[in-house]
Structure formats: structure tokens, C-alpha cells
N, C-alpha and C. Protein backbone atom coordinates (compact mmCIF):
# COMPACT_ATOMS: atom_id res chain seq x y z
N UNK A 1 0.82 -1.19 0.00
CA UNK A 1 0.00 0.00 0.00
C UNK A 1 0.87 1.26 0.00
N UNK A 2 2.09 1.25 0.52
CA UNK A 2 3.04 2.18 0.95
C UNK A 2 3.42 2.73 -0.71
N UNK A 3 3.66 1.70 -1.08
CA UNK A 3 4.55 1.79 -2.65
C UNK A 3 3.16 2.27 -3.52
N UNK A 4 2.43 2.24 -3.29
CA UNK A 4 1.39 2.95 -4.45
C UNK A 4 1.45 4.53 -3.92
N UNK A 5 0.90 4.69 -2.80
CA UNK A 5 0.89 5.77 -2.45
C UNK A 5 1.88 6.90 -3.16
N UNK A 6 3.18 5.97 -2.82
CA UNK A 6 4.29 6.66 -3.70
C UNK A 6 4.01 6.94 -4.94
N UNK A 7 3.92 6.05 -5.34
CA UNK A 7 3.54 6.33 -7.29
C UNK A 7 2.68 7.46 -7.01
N UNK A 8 1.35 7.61 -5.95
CA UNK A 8 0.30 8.88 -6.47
C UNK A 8 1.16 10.02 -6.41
N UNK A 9 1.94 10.06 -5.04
CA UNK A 9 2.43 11.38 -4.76
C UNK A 9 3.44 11.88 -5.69
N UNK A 10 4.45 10.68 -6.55
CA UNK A 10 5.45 11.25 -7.67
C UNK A 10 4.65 11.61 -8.63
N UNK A 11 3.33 11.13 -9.18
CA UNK A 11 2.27 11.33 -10.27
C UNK A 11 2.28 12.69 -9.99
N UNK A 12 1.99 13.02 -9.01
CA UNK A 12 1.12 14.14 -8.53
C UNK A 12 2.41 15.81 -8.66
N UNK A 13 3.50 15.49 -8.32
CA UNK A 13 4.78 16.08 -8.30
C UNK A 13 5.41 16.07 -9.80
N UNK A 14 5.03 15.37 -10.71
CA UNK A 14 5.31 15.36 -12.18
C UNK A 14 4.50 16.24 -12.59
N UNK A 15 3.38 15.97 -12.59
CA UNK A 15 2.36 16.93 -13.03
C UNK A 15 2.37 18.38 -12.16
N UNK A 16 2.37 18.87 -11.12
CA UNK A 16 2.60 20.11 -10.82
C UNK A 16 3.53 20.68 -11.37
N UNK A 17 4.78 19.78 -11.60
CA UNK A 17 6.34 20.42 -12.12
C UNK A 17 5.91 20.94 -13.35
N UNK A 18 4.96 19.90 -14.34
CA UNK A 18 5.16 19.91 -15.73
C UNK A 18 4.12 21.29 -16.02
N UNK A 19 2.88 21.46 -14.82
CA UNK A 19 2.14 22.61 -15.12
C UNK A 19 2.88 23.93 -14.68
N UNK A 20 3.58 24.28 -13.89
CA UNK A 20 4.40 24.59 -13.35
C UNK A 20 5.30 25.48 -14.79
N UNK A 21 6.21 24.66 -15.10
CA UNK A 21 6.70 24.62 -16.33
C UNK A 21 6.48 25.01 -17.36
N UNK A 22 5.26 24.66 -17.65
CA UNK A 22 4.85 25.81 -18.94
C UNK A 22 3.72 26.50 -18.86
N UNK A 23 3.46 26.57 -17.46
CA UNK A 23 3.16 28.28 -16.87
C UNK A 23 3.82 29.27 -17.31
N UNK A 24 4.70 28.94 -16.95
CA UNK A 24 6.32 29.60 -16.68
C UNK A 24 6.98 30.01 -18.25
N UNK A 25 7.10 29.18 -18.87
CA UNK A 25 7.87 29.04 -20.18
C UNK A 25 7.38 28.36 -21.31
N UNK A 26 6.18 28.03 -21.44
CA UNK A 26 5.74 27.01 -22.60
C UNK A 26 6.58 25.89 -22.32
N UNK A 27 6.13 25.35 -23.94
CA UNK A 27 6.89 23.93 -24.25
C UNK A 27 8.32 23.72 -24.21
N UNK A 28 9.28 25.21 -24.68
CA UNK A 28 10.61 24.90 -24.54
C UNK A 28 10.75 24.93 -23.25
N UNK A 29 10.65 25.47 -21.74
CA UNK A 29 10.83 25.33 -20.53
C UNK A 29 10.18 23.65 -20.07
N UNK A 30 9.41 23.09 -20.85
CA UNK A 30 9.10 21.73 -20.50
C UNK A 30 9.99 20.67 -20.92
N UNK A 31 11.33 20.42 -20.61
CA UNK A 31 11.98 19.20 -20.85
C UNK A 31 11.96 18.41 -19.84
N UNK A 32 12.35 17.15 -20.35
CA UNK A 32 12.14 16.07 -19.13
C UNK A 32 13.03 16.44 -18.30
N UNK A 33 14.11 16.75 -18.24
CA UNK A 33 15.07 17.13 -16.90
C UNK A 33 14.72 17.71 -16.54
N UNK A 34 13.84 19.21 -17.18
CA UNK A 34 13.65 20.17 -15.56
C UNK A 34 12.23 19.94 -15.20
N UNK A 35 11.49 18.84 -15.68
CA UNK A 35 10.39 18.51 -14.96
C UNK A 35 10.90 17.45 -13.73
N UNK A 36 11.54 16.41 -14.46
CA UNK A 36 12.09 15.47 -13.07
C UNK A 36 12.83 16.56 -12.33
N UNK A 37 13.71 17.80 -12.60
CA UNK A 37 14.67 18.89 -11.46
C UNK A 37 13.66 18.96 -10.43
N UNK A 38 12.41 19.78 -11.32
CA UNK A 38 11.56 20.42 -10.58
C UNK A 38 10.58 19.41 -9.64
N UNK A 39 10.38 18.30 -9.94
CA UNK A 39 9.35 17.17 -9.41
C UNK A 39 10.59 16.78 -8.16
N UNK A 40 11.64 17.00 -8.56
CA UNK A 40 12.50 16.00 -7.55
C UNK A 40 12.67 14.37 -7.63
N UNK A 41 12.25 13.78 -8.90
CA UNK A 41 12.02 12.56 -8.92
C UNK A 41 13.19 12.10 -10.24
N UNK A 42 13.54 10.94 -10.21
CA UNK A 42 14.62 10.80 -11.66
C UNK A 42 13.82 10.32 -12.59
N UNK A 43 14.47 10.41 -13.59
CA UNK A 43 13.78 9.86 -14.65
C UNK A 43 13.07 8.82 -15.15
N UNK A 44 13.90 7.63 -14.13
CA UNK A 44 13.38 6.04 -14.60
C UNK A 44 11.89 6.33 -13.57
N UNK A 45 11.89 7.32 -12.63
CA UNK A 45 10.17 7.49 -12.13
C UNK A 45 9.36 8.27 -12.70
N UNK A 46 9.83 8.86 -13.38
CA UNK A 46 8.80 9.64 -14.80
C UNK A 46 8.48 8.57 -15.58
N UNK A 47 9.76 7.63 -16.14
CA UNK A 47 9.13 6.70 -17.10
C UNK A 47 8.10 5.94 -16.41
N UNK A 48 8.40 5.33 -15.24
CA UNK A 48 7.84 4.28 -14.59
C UNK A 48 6.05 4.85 -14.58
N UNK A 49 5.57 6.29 -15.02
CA UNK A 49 4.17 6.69 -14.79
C UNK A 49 3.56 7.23 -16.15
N UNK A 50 4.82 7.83 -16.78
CA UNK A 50 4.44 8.33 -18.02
C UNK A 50 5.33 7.75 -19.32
N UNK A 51 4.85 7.51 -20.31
CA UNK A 51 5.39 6.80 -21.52
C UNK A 51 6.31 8.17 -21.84
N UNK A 52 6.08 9.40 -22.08
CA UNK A 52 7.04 10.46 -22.68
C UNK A 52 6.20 11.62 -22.14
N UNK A 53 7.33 12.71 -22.24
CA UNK A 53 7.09 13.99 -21.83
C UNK A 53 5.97 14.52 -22.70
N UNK A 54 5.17 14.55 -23.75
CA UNK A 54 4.24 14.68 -24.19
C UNK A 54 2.81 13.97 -23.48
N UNK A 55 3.23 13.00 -22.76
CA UNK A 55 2.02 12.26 -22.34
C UNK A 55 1.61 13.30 -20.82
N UNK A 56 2.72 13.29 -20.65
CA UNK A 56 2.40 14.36 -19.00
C UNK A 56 1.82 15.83 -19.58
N UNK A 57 2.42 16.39 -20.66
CA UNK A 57 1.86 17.92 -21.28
C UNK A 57 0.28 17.29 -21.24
N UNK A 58 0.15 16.47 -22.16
CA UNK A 58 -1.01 16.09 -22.69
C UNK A 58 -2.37 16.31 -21.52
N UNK A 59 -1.37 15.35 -20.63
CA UNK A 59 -2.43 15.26 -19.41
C UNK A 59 -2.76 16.60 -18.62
N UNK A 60 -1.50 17.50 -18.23
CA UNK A 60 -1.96 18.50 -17.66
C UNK A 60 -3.04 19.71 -18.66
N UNK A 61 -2.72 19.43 -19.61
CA UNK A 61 -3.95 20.24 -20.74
C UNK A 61 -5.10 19.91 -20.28
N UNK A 62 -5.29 18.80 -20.60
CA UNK A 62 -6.55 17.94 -20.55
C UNK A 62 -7.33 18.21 -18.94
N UNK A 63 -6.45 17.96 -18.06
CA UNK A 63 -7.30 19.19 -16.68
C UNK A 63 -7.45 19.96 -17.00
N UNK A 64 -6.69 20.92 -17.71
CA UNK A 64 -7.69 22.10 -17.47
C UNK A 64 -8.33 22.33 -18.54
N UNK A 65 -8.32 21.96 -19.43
CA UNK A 65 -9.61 21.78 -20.48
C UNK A 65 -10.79 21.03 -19.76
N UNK A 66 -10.96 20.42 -19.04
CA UNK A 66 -12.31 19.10 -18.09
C UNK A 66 -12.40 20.21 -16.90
N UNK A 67 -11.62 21.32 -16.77
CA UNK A 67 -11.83 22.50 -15.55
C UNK A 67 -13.01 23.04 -15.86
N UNK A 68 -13.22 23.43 -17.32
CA UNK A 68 -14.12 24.58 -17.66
C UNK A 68 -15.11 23.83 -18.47
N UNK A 69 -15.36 22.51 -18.12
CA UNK A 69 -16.31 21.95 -18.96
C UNK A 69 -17.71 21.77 -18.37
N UNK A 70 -18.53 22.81 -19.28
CA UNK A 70 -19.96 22.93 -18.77
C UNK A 70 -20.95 21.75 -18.27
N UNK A 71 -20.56 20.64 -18.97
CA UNK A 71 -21.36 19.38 -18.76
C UNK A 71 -20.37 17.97 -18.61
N UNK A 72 -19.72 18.14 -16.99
CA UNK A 72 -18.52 17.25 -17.07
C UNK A 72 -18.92 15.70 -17.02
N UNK A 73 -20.04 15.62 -16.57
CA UNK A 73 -20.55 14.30 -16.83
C UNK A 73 -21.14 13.89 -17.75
N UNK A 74 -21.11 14.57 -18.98
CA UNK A 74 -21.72 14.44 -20.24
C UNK A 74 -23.05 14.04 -19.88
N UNK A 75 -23.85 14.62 -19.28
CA UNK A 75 -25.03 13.83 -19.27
C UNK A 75 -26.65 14.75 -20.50
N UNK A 76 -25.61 15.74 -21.18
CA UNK A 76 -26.35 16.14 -22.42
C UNK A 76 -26.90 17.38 -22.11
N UNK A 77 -26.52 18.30 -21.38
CA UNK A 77 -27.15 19.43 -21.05
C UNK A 77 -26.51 20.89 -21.17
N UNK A 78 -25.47 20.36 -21.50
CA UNK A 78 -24.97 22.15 -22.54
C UNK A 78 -25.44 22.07 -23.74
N UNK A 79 -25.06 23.45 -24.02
CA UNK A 79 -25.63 24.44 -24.67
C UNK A 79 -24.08 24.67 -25.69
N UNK A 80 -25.01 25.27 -27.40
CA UNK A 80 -23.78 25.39 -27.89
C UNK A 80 -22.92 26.27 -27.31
N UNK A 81 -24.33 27.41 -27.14
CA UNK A 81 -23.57 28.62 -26.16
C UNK A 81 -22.33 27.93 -25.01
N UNK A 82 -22.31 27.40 -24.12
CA UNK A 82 -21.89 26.76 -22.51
C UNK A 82 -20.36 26.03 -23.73
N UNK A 83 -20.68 25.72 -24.73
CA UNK A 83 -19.53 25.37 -24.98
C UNK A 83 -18.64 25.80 -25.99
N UNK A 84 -19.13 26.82 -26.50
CA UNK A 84 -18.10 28.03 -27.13
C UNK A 84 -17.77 28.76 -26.05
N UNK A 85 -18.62 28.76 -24.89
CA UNK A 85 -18.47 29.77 -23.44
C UNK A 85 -16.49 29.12 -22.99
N UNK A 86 -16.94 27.81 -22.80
CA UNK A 86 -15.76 26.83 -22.14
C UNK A 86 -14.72 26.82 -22.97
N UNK A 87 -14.64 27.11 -24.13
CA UNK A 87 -13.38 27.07 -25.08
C UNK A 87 -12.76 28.40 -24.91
N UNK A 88 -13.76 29.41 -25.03
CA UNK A 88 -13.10 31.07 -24.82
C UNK A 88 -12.41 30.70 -23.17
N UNK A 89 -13.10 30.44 -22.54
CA UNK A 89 -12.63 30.34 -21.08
C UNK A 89 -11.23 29.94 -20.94
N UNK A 90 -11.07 28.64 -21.77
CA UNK A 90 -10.14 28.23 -21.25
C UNK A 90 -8.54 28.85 -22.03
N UNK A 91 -9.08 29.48 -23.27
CA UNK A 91 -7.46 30.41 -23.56
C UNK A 91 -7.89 31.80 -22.66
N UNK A 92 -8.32 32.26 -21.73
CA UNK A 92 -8.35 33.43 -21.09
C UNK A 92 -7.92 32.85 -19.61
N UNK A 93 -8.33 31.60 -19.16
CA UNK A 93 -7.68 31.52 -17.78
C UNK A 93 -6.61 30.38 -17.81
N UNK A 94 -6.31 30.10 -18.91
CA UNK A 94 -5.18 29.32 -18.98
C UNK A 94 -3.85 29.44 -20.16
N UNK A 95 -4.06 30.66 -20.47
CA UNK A 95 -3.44 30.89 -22.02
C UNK A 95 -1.57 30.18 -22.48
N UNK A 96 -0.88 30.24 -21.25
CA UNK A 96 0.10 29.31 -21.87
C UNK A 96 -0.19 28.13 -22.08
N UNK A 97 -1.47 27.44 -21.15
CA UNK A 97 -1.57 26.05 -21.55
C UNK A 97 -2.68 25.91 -22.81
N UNK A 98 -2.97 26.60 -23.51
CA UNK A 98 -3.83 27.10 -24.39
C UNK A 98 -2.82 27.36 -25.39
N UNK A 99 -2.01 27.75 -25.50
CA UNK A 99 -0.78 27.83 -26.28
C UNK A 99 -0.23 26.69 -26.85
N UNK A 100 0.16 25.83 -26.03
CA UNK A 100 0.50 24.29 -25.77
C UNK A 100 -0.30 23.87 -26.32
N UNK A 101 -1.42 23.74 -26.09
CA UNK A 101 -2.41 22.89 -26.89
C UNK A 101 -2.81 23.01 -28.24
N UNK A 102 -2.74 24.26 -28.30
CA UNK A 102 -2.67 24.38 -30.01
C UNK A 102 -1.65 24.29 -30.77
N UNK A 103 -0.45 24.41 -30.48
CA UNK A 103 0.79 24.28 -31.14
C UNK A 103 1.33 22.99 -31.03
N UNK A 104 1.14 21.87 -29.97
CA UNK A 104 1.02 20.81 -29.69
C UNK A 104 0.39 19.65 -31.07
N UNK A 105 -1.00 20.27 -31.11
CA UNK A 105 -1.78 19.45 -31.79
C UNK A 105 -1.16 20.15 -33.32
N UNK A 106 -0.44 21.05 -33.62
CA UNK A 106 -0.04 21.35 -34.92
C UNK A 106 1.35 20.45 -35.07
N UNK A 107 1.95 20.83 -34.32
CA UNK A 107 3.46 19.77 -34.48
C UNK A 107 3.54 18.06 -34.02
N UNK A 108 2.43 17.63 -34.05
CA UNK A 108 2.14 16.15 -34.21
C UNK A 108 2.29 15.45 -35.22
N UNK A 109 3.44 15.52 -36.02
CA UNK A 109 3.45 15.37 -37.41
C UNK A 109 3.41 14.16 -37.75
N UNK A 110 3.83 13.01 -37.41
CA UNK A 110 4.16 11.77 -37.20
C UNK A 110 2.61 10.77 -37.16
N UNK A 111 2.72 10.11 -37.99
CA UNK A 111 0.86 9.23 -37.96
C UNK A 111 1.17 7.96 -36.77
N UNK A 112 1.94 8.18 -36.28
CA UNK A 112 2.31 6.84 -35.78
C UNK A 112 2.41 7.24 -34.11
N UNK A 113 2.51 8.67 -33.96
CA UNK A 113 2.60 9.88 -33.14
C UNK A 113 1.55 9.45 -32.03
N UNK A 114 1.50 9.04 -30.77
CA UNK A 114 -0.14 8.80 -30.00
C UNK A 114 -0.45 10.35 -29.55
N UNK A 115 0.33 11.24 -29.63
CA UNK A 115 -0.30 12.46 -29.33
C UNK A 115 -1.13 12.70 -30.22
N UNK A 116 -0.37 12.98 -31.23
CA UNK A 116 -1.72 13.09 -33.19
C UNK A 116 -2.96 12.76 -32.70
N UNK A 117 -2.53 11.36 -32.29
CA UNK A 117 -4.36 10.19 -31.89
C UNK A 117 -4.71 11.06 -31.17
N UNK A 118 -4.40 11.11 -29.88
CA UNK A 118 -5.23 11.81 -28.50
C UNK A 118 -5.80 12.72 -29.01
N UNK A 119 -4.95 13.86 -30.04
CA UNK A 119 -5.44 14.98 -30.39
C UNK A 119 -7.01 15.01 -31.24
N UNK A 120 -6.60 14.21 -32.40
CA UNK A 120 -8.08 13.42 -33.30
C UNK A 120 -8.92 13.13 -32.39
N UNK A 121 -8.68 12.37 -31.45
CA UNK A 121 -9.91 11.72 -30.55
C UNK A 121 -10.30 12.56 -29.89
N UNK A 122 -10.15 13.69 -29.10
CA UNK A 122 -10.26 15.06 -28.21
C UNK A 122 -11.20 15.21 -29.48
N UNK A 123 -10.82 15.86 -30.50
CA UNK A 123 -11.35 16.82 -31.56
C UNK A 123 -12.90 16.16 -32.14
N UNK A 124 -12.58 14.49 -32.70
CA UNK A 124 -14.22 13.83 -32.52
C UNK A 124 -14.58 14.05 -31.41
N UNK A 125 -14.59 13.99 -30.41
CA UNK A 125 -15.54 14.11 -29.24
C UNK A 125 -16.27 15.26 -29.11
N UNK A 126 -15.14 16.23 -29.25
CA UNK A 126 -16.10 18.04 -29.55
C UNK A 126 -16.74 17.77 -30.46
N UNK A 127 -16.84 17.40 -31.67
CA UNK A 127 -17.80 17.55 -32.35
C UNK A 127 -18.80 16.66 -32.25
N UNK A 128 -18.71 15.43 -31.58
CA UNK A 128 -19.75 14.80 -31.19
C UNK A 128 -20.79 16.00 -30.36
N UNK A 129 -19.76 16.56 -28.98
CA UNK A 129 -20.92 17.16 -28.32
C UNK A 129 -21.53 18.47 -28.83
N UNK A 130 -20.44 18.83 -29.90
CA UNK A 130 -21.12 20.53 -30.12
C UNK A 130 -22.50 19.96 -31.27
N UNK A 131 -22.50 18.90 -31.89
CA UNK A 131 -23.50 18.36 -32.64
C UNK A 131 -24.90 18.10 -32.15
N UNK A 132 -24.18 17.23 -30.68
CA UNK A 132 -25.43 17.11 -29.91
C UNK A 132 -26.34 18.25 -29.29
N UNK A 133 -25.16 19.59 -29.33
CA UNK A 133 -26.34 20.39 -28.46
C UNK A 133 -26.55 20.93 -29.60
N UNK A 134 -26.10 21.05 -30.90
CA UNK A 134 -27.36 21.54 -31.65
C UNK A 134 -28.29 20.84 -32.57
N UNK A 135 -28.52 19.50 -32.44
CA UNK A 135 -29.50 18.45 -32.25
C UNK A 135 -30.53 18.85 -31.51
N UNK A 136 -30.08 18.97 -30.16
CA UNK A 136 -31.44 19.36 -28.82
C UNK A 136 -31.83 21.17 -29.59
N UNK A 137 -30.93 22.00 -29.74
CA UNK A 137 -31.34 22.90 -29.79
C UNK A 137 -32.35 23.39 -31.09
N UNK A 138 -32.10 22.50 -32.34
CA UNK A 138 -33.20 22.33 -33.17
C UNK A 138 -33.45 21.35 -33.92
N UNK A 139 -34.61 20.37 -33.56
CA UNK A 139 -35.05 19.38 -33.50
C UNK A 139 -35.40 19.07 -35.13
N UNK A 140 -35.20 19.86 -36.18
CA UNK A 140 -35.21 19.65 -37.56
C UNK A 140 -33.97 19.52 -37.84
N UNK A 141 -32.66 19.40 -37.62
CA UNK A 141 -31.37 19.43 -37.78
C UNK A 141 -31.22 18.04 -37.48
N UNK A 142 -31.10 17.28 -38.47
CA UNK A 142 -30.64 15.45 -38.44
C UNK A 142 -29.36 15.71 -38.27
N UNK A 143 -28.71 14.09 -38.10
CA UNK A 143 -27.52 14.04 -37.70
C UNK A 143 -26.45 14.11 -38.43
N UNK A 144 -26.73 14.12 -39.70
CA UNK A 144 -25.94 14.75 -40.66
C UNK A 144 -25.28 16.34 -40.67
N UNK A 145 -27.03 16.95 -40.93
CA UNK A 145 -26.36 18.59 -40.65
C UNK A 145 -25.69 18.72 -39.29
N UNK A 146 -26.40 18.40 -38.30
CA UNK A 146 -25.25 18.96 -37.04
C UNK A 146 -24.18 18.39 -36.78
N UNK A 147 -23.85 17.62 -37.64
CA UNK A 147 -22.36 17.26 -37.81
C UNK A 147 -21.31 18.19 -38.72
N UNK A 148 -22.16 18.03 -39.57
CA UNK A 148 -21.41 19.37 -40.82
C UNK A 148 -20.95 20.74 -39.66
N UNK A 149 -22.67 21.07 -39.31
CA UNK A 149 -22.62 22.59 -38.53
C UNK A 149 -21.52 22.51 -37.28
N UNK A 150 -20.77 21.21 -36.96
CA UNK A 150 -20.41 21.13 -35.46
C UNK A 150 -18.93 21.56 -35.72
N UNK A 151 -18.34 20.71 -37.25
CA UNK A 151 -17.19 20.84 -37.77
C UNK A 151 -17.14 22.21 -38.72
N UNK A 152 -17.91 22.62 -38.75
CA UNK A 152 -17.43 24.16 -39.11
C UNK A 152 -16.91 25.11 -38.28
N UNK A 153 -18.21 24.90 -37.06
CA UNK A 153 -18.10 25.90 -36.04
C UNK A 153 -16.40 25.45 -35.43
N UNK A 154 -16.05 24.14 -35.08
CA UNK A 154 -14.87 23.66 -34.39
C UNK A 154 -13.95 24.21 -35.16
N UNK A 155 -14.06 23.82 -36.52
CA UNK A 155 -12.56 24.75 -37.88
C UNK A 155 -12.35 25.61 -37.16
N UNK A 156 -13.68 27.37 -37.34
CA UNK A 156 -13.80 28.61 -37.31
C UNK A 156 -12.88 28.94 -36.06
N UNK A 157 -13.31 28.18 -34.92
CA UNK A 157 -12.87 28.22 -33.71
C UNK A 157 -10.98 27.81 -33.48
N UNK A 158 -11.14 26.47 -33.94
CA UNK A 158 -9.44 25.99 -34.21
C UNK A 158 -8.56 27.07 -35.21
N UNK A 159 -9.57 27.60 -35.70
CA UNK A 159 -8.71 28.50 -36.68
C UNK A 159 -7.69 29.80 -35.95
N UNK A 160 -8.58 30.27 -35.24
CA UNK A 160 -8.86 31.73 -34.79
C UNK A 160 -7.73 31.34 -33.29
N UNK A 161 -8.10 29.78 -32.50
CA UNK A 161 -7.02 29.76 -31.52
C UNK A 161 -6.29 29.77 -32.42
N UNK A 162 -5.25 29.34 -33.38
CA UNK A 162 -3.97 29.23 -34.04
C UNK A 162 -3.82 30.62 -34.35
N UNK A 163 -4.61 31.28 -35.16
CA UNK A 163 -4.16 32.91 -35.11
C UNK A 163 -4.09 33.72 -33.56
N UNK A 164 -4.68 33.33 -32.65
CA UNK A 164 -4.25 33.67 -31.71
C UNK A 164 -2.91 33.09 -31.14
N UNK A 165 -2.66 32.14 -31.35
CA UNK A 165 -1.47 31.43 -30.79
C UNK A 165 0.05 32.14 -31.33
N UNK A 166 -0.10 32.60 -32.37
CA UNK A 166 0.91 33.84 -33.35
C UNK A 166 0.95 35.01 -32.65
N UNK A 167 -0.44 34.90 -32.42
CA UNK A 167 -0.55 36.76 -32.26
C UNK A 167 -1.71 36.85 -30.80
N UNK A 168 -0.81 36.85 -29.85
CA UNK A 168 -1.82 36.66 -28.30
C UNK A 168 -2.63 37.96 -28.31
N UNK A 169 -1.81 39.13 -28.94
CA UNK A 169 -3.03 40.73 -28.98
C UNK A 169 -4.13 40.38 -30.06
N UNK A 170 -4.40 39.24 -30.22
CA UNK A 170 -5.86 39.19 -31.33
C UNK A 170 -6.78 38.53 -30.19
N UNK A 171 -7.57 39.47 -30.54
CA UNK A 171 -9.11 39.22 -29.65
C UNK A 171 -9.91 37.72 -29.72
N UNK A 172 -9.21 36.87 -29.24
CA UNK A 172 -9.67 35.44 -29.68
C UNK A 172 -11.28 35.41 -28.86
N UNK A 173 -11.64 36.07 -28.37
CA UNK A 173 -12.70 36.04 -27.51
C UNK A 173 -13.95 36.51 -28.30
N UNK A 174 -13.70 37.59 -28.56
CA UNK A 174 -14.26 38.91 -29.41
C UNK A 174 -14.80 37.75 -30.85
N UNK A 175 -14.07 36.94 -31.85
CA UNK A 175 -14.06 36.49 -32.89
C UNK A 175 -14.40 35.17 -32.43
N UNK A 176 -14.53 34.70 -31.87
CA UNK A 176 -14.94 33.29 -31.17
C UNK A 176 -16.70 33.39 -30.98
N UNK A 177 -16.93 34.59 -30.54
CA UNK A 177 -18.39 34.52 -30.18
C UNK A 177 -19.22 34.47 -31.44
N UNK A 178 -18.48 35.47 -32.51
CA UNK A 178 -18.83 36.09 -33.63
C UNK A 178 -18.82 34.70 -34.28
N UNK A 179 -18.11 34.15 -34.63
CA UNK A 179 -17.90 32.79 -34.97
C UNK A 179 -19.24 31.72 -34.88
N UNK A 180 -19.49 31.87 -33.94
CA UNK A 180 -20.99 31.09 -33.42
C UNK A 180 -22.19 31.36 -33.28
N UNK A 181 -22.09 32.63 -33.84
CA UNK A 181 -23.42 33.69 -33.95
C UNK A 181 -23.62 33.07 -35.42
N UNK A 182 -22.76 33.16 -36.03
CA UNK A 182 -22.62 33.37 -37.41
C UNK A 182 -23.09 32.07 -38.21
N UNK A 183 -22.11 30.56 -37.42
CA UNK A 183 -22.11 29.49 -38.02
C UNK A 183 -23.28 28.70 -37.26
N UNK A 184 -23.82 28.56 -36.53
CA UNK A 184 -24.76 28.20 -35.52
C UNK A 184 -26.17 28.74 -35.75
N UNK A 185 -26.95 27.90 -36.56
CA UNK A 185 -28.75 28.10 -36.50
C UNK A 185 -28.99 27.61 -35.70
N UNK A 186 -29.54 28.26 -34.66
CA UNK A 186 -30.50 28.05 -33.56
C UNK A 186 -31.95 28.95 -33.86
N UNK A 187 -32.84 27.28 -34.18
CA UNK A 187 -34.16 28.48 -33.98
C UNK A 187 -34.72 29.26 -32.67
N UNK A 188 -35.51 30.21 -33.03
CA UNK A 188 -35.77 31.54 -31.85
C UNK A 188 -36.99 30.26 -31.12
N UNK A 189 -37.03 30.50 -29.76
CA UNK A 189 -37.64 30.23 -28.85
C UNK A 189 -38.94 30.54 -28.99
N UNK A 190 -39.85 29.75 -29.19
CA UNK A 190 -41.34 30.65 -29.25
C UNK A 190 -41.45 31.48 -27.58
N UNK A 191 -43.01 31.73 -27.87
CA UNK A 191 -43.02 32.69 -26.57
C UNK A 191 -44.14 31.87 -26.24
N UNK A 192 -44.24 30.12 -26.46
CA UNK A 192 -45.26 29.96 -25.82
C UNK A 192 -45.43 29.40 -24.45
């Protein structure tokens, strides 16, 4: 029981180092030495939890992307709104790791790459859910169109983080909303 414990608490000390880290400095301040410096742990105990220093980035993204997620139990109740809300959110309260993540998923070049995968599989899943809430939100939209409409809106959006990721003084917030006003039919609410 002693020896697991251990594993949580070095888990736990990798990952602070590695968020830590590119708080601090992005991806070039994230090498495996000054995450094991900073964790205090050697390397063969980084390997021993994580396959590669991308798998630990990966993971600390991925908290805080599941931080700002409107419907963490997926149980179908956001809104497209709640989740263009959660994407702006998370390059405004997390923007180096918002940085990372988009430049990350661009330099995955490799098909053989499991980051690439993670990244693809992250990216179907948004569009699974941005589909689904505009499924609920208009009930003439089959599963075809709100698939089309889900992967536009996600492009528009992936687009605009990458121009933000160049250029952090571009209003990714401002053009994000606009974005979903624009690409997003939602019929008007009756008043009955």
C-alpha cells in the first residue's frame, strides 16, 4: 500500500512540475530534466508513470480543459452557447496552456505519433458534443447537418485559436463569439 501511495504522490509532483513549467515558459521550458529537477524525482520514475514527456503535457492540458467543462458528466445538457463559453474560457484563464495545446496538436506530425491520436480523438468528441447540443437545440437538424454545422463551427474556432497562438493581442474572444453567432442556426424560442 506504501509503494502505491508513492507512485500517487510522484504522479502528482510530475504533473505540478510539468504545469508549473509551462506556466512559466511554454513547451521549450518543458523538458524532461527540468520537470524530473523540478518534481525532484529521476527519470526512470517519470518513465515508470508516463510513456514520454508529451504524455504528462497532454495530461496536464486535458485538466484544465475538463476544468471549464460545462457538462462534465456528459449527461447532455450544454448548450452550444456553454460550450463556445468553455473554449473562450479556457485560452483566457489558462493561455500558456492554451498555447501548448494548439501548437502541440499542430506539431504532431508523425501518424504513428499517440499524441496526433489523443489529439483526433479530443477533436471527434467536440464535435460529437457541439452536434449534440445543436440536435437538442433544433429538433429539424438530423444528424448529418449537425455534424457538418459542429465541424465548421470547431474549424472557425481551431482556426482563430492558431491565429491567436501567433498573435496573443488578437481578440480570440471577441471572434470566437462572432464565430458562433454566425455558423450556428439556432431556432428563436417561441413565446409559448
Amino acid at each position: 500500500m506504501a509503494r502505491y501511495q508513492v507512485g500517487i504522490q510522484t504522479e502528482a509532483k510530475i504533473i505540478e512540475a510539468t504545469r508549473a513549467l509551462l506556466a512559466e515558459g511554454g513547451m521549450e521550458a518543458a523538458t524532461l530534466k527540468a520537470i524530473c529537477d523540478r518534481a525532484e524525482v529521476r527519470s526512470g520514475s517519470f518513465y515508470n508513470l508516463f510513456d514520454s514527456k508529451e504524455d504528462v503535457i497532454i495530461h496536464v492540458v486535458r485538466e484544465s480543459i475538463d476544468a471549464v467543462d460545462p457538462d462534465p458528466d456528459h449527461a447532455g445538457t450544454d448548450t452550444v452557447n456553454d460550450l463556445v463559453s468553455a473554449y473562450i474560457r479556457f485560452f483566457e484563464e489558462e493561455p500558456q496552456l492554451a498555447k501548448v495545446y494548439v501548437m502541440a496538436a499542430l506539431t504532431g506530425d508523425s501518424p504513428t505519433n499517440g499524441a496526433r491520436r489523443r489529439f483526433l480523438r479530443h477533436h471527434l468528441r467536440r464535435v460529437e458534443r457541439f452536434a449534440d447540443a445543436m440536435a437538442r437545440a433544433d429538433q429539424a437538424l438530423d444528424a448529418e447537418k449537425s455534424e457538418i454545422q459542429a465541424e465548421l463551427l470547431l474549424g472557425a474556432l481551431d482556426g482563430l485559436a492558431f491565429r491567436w497562438a501567433l498573435d496573443s493581442d488578437f481578440d480570440f474572444a471577441t471572434y470566437a463569439e462572432l464565430a458562433s453567432d454566425k455558423l450556428v442556426q439556432v431556432p428563436a424560442r417561441s413565446s409559448d
